[in-house]
Protein backbone atom coordinates (compact mmCIF):
# COMPACT_ATOMS: atom_id res chain seq x y z
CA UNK A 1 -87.91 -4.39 209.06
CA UNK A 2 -88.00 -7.53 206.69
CA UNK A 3 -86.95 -7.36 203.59
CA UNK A 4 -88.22 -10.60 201.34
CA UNK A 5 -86.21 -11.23 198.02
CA UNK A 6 -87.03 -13.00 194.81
CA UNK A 7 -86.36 -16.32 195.05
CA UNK A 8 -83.89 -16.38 192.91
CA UNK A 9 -81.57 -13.99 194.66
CA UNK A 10 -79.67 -16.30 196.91
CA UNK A 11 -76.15 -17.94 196.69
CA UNK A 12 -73.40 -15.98 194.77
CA UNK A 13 -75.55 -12.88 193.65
CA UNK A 14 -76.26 -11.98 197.47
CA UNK A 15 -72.21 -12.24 197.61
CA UNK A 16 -72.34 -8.77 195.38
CA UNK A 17 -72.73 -5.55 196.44
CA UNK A 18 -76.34 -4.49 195.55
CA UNK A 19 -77.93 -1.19 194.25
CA UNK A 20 -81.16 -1.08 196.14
CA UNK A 21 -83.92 1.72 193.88
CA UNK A 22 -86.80 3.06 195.93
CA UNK A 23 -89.06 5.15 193.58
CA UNK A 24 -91.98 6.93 194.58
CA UNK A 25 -94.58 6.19 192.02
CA UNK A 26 -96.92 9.02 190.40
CA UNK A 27 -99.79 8.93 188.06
CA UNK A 28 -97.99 9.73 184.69
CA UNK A 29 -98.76 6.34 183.27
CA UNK A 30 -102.80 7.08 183.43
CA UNK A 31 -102.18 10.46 182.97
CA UNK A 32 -100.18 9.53 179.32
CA UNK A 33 -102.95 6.84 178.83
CA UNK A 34 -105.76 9.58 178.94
CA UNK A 35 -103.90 11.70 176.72
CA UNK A 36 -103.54 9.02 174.33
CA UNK A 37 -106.83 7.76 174.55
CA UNK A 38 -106.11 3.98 174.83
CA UNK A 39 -108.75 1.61 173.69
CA UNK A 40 -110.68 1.14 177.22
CA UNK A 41 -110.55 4.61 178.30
CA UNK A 42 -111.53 5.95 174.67
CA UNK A 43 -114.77 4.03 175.01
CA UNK A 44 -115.70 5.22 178.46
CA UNK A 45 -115.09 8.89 177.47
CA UNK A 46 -112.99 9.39 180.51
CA UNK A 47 -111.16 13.05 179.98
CA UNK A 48 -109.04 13.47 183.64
CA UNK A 49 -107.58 11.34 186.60
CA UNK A 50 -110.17 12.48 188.55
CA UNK A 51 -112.70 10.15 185.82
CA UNK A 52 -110.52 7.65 185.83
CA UNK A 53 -110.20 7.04 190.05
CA UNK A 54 -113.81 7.27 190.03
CA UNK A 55 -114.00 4.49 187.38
CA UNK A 56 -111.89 1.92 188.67
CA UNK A 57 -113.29 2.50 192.25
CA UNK A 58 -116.68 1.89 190.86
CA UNK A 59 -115.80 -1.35 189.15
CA UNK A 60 -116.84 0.63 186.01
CA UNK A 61 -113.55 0.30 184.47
CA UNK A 62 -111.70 -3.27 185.31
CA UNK A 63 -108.26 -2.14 187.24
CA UNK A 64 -107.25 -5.85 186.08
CA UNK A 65 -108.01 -5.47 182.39
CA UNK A 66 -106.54 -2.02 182.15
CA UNK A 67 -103.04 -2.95 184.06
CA UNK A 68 -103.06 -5.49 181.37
CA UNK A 69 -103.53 -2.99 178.60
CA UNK A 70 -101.16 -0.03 179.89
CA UNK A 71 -98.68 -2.60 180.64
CA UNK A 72 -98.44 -3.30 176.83
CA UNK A 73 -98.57 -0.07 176.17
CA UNK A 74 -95.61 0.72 178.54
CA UNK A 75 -93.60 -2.07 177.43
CA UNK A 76 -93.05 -0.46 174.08
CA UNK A 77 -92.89 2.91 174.54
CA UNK A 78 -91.73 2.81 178.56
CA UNK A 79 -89.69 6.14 178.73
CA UNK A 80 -92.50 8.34 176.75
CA UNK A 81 -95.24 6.91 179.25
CA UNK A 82 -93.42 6.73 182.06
CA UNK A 83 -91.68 9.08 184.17
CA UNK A 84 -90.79 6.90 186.69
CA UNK A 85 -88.67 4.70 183.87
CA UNK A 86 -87.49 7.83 182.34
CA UNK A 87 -85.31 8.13 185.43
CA UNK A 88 -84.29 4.92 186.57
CA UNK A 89 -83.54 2.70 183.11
CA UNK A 90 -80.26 4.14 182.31
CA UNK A 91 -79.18 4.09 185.62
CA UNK A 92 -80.25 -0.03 185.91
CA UNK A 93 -78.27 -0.14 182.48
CA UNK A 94 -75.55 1.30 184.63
CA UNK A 95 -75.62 -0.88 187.59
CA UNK A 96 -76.11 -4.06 185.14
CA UNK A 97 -72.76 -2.68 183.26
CA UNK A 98 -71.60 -3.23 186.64
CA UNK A 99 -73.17 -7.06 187.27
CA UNK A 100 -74.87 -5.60 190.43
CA UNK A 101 -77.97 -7.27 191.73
CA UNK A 102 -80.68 -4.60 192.06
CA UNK A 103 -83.58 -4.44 194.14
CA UNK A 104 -86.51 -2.09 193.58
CA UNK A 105 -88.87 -1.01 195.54
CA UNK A 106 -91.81 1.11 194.74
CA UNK A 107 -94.01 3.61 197.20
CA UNK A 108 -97.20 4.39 195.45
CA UNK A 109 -100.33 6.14 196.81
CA UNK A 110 -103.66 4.45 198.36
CA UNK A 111 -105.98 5.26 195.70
CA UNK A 112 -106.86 3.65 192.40
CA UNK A 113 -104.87 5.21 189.96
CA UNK A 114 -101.51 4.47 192.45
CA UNK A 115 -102.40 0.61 192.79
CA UNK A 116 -103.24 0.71 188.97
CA UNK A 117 -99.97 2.80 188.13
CA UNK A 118 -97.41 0.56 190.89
CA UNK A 119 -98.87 -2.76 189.46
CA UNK A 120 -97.96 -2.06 185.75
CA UNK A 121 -94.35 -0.93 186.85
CA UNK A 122 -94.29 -3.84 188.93
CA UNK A 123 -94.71 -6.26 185.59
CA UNK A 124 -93.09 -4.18 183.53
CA UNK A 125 -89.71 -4.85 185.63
CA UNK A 126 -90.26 -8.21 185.91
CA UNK A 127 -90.71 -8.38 182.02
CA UNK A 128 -87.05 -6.85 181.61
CA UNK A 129 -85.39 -8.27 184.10
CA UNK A 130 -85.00 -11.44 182.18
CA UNK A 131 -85.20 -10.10 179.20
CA UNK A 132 -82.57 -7.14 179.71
CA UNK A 133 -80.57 -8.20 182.79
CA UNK A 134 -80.14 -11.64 182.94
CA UNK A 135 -82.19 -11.47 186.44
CA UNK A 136 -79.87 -9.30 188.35
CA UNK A 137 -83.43 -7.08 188.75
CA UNK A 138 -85.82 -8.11 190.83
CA UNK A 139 -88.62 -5.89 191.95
CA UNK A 140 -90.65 -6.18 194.95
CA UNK A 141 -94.35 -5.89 195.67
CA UNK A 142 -95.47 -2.38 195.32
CA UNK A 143 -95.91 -0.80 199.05
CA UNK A 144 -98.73 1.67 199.29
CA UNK A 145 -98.21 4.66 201.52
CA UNK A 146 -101.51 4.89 203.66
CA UNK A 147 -102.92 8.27 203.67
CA UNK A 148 -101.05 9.57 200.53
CA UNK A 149 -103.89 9.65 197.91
CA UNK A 150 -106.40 11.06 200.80
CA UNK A 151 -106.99 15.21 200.74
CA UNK A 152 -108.24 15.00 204.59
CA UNK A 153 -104.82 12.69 205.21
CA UNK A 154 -102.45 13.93 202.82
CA UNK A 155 -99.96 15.33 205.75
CA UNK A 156 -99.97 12.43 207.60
CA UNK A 157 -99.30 10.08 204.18
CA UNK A 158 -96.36 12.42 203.30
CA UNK A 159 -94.91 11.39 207.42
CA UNK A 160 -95.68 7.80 206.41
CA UNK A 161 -93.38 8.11 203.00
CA UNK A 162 -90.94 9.63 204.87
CA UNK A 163 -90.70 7.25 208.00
CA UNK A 164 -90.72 4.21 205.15
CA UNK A 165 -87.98 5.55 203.17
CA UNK A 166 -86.03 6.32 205.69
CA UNK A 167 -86.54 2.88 207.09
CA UNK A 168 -85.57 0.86 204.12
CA UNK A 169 -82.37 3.32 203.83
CA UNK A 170 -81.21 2.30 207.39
CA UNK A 171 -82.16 -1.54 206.79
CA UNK A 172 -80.11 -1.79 202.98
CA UNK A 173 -77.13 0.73 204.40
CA UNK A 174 -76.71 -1.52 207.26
CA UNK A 175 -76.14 -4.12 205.08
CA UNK A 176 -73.93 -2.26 203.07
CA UNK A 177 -75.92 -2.00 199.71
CA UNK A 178 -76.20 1.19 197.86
CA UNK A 179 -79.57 2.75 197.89
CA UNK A 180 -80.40 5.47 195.19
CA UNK A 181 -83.67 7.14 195.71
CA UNK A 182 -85.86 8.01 192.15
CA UNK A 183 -88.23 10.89 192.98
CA UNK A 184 -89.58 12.00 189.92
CA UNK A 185 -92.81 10.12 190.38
CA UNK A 186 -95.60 12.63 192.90
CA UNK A 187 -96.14 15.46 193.68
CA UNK A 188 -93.57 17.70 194.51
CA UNK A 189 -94.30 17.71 198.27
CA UNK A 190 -93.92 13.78 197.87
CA UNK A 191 -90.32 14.76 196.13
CA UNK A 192 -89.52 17.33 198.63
CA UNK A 193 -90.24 13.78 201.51
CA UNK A 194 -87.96 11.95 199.46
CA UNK A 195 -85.35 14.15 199.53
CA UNK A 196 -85.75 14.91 203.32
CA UNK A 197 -85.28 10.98 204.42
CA UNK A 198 -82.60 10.52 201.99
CA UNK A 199 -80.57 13.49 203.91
CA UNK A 200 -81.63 12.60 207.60
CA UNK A 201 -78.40 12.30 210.03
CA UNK A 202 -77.04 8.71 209.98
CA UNK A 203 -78.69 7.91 206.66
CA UNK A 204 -77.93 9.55 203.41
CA UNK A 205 -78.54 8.23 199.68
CA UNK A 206 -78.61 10.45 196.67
CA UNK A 207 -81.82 11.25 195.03
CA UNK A 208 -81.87 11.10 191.09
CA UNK A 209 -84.91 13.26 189.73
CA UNK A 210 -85.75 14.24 185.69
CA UNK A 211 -85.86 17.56 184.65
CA UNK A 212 -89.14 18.12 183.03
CA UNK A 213 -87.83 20.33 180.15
CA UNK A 214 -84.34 19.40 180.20
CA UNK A 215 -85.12 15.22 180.49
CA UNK A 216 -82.08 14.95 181.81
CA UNK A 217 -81.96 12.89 185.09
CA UNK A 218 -79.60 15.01 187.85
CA UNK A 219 -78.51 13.04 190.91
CA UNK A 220 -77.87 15.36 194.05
CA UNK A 221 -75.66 13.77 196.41
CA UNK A 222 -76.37 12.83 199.95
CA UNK A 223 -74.84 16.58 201.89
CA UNK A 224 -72.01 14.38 204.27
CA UNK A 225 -73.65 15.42 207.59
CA UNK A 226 -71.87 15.20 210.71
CA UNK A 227 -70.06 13.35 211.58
CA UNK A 228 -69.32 12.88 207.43
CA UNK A 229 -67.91 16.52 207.54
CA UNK A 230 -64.74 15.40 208.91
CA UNK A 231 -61.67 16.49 207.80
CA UNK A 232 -60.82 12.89 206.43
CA UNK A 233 -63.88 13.36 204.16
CA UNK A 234 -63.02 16.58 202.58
CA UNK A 235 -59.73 15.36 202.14
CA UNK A 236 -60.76 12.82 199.71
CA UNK A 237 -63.34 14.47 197.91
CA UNK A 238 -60.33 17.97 197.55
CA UNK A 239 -57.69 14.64 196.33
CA UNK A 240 -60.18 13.52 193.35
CA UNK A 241 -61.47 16.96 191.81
CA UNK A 242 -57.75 17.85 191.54
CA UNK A 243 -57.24 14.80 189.86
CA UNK A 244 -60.73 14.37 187.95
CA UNK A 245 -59.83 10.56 187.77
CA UNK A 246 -57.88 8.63 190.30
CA UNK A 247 -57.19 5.04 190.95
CA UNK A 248 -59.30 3.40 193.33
CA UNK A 249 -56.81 1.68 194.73
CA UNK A 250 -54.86 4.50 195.64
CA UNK A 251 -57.79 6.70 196.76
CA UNK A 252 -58.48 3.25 199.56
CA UNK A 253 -54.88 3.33 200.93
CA UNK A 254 -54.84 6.55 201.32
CA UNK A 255 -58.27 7.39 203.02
CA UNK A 256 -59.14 3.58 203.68
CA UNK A 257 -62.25 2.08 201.66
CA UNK A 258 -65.12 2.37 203.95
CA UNK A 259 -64.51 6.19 203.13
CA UNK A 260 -64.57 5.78 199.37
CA UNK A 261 -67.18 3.50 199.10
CA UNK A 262 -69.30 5.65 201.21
CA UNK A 263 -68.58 8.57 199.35
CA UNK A 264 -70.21 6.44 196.45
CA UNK A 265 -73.31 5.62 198.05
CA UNK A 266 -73.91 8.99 198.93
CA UNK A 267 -73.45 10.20 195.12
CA UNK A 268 -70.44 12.25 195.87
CA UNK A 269 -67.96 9.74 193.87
CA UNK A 270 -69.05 7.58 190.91
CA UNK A 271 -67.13 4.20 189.88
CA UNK A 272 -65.19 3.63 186.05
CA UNK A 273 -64.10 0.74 186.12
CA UNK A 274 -60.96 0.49 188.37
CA UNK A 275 -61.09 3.76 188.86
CA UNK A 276 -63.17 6.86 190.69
CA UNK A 277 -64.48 10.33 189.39
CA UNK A 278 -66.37 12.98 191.00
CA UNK A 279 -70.35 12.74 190.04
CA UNK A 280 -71.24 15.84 188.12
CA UNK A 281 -73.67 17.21 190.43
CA UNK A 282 -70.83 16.27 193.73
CA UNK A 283 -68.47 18.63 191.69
CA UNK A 284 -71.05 21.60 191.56
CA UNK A 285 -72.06 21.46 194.77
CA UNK A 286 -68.66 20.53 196.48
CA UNK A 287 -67.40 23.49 195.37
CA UNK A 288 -70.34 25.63 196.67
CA UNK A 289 -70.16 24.05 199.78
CA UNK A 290 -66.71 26.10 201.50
CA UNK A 291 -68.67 29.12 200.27
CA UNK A 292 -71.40 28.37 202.23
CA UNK A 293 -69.43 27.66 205.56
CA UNK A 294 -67.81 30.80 205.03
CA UNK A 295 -70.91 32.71 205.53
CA UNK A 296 -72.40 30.68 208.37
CA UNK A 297 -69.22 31.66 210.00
CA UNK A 298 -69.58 35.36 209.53
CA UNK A 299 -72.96 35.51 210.50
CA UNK A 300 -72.03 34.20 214.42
């Protein structure tokens, strides 16, 4: 697969080890415009999505003039319109903390609403990439997911998002970037494909998804499938909840650092700094995870 960057990430920023976000994109930026009744939709009397797809793929309702509008909209308010951003802004604060270059990339239905909703994400992170990260962000054209938005398709778009996700996984991890996969945004079957390619053997990438009462974004780790289980593996991940906080430089002479850093890109270890804790969700389900073998083992 080809990958084209911005222009503008070439020389020493490709040197860095990049956080690569793919985020499935949803419909929660029309379906927060409707509910606020912005100035375009107010004047068409247009109550659900259903209205609204039906509008723009009339021509009644300009997708160019609304993009334009929403993406105002979004750019001052981005976390209460946008579920997608409610997930993945404090986690680009993080990487930025970090001076990573990071990629986005965003997988968005084939239906009005989905080019409408991908295109004002699309601006909006090229608006705060200068503005907020000194161009270490750089987001990509939206991709849309053929099949996805259509009810006689719908099976065969959910294959398609999961044969592209897990595609741009293997490309980035090959490469050695981290990929973090953001799958608030869809339905929940279009979470549930999300989650699937980001735990398919060889692959692995944890997926970071909102809770809707909670709105607190959990990140469940990438489960270390074979041949990950090894006993090298557990070792490592036993060394640093006993510790809660241990020196990375240790933790690499002792298990070697193609092992630690690929316990980070599967979510199981997080950096600080010069040093490497256990991910809150890696702890909780770390510790579930003996249990687990235990009883797979009794039942043969």
């Amino acid at each position: 697969m080809w990958i084209e960057l911005s222009p503008h990430l070439d020389g020493l920023y490709l040197m860095l080890r990049r956080w690569v976000h793919l985020i499935t994109v949803g419909a929660s930026i029309a379906q927060n415009a409707l509910r606020m009744g912005v100035d375009s939709l107010g004047e068409l009397d247009i109550g659900d999505l259903g209205g609204l797809e039906e509008a723009l793929g009339s021509g009644v309702l300009s997708l160019e003039e609304l993009a334009e509008e929403l993406f105002k909209v979004v750019l001052e308010s981005p976390k209460a319109m946008s579920a997608e951003l409610n997930t993945c802004l404090d986690v680009l604060k993080e990487g930025f903390e970090l001076r990573r270059v990071q990629l986005i990339y965003l997988f968005h239905t084939d239906t009005w609403i989905g080019r409408l909703c991908g295109g004002v994400l699309y601006r909006f992170f090229e608006e705060v990439s200068v503005r907020d990260f000194d161009g270490l962000v750089a987001c990509q054209e939206p991709v849309e997911v053929e099949g996805l938005g259509d009810s006689m398709r719908f099976r065969e778009g959910l294959a398609n998002l999961l044969g592209l996700i897990a595609e741009y996984i293997a490309s980035f991890k090959e490469m050695g970037d981290r990929v973090l996969i953001h799958a608030t945004g869809g339905f929940k079957p279009e979470s549930a494909m999300a989650l699937l390619a980001a735990n398919l053997p060889g692959l692995g990438a944890p997926v970071l998804y909102i809770h809707e009462y909670f709105r607190e974004v959990v990140r469940i780790p990438a489960i270390p499938l074979s041949p990950r289980l090894e006993r090298v593996f557990g070792g490592l991940m036993d060394r640093v909840l006993q510790v809660d906080r241990a020196y990375r430089g240790q933790l690499e002479r002792e298990f070697g650092g193609d092992l630690v850093d690929e316990a980070i890109k599967l979510g199981w270890l997080i950096e600080d700094g010069e040093y490497i804790k256990p991910s809150r969700m890696g702890v909780l389900i770390w510790r579930r995870l003996p249990r687990l073998k235990r009883r797979r083992l009794k039942r043969r």
